[in-house]
Protein backbone atom coordinates (compact mmCIF):
# COMPACT_ATOMS: atom_id res chain seq x y z
CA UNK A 1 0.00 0.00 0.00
CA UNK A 2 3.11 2.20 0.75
CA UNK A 3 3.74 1.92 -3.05
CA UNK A 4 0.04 3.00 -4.03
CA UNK A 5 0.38 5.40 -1.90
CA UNK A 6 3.60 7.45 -3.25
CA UNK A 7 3.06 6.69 -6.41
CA UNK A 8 -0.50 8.57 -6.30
CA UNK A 9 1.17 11.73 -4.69
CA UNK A 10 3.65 11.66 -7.58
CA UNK A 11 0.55 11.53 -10.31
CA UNK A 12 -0.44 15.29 -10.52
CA UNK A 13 -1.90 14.55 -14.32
CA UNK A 14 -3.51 11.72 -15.49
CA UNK A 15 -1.49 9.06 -17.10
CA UNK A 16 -1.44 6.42 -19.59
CA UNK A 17 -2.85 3.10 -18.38
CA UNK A 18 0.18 1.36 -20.45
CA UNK A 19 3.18 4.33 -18.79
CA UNK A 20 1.49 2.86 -14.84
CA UNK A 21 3.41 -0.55 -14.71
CA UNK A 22 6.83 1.14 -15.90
CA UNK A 23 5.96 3.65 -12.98
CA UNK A 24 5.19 1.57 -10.40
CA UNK A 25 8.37 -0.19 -10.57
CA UNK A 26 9.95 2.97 -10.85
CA UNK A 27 8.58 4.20 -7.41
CA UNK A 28 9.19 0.68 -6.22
CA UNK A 29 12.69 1.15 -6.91
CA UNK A 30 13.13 4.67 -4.86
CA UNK A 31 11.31 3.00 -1.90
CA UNK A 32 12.64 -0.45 -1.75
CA UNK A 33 15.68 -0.75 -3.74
CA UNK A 34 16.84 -4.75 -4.27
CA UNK A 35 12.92 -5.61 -3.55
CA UNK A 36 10.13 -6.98 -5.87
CA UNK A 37 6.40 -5.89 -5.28
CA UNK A 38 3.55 -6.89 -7.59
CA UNK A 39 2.51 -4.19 -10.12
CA UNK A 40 -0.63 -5.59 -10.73
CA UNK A 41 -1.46 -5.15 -6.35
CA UNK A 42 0.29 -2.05 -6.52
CA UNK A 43 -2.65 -0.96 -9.11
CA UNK A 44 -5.99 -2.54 -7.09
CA UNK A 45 -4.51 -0.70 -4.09
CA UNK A 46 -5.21 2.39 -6.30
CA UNK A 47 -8.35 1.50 -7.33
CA UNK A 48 -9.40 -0.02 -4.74
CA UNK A 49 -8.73 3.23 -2.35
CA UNK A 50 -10.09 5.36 -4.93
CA UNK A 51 -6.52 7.13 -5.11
CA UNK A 52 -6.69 6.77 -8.97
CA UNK A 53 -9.65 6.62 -10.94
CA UNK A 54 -9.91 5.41 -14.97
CA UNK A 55 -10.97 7.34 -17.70
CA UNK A 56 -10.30 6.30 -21.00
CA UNK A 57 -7.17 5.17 -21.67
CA UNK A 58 -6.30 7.00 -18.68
CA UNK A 59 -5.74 6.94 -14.82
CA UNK A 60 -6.31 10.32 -12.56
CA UNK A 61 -5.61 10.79 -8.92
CA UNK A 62 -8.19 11.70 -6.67
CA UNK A 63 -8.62 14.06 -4.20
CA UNK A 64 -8.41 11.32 -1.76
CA UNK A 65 -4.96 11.27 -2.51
CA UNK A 66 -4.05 14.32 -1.04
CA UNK A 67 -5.19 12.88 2.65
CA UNK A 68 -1.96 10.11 2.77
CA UNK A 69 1.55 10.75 2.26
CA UNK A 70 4.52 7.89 1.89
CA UNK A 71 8.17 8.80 2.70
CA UNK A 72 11.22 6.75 2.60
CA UNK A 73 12.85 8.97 5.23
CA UNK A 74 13.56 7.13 8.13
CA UNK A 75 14.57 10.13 9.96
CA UNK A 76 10.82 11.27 9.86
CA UNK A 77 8.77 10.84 13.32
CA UNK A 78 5.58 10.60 11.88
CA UNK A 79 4.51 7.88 9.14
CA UNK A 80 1.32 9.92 7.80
């Protein structure tokens, strides 16, 4: 869910549904380097949450998205 989760504060416009696999291993990368995590729960945690929403050929964030933040600072008290 951490992954959903920073990759929907990265998404500011929508994206291509076939540009969201490439960019959730991307973000899986920055926040757990050497690990593998499943793109395909990465994207029903999205949905799921209502973080992204499709249109089209297209997926948007939502407003929910704005209520959760994901860092990969360890140095940060608070997990929000």
């Amino acid at each position: 869910m951490i992954v959903a989760i920073s990759l929907a504060n990265q998404l500011h416009d929508p994206i291509k549904k076939t540009k969201l696999t490439p960019k959730i291993r991307e973000v899986t990368k920055e926040l757990f380097p050497g690990r593998t995590v499943n793109p395909s729960d990465v994207k029903r945690g999205l949905l799921e949450n209502a973080l992204i929403s499709e249109n089209g050929n297209y997926y948007q964030p939502t407003p929910v998205t704005k209520r959760f933040n994901a860092t990969a600072d360890v140095e940060q008290e608070v997990f929000e």
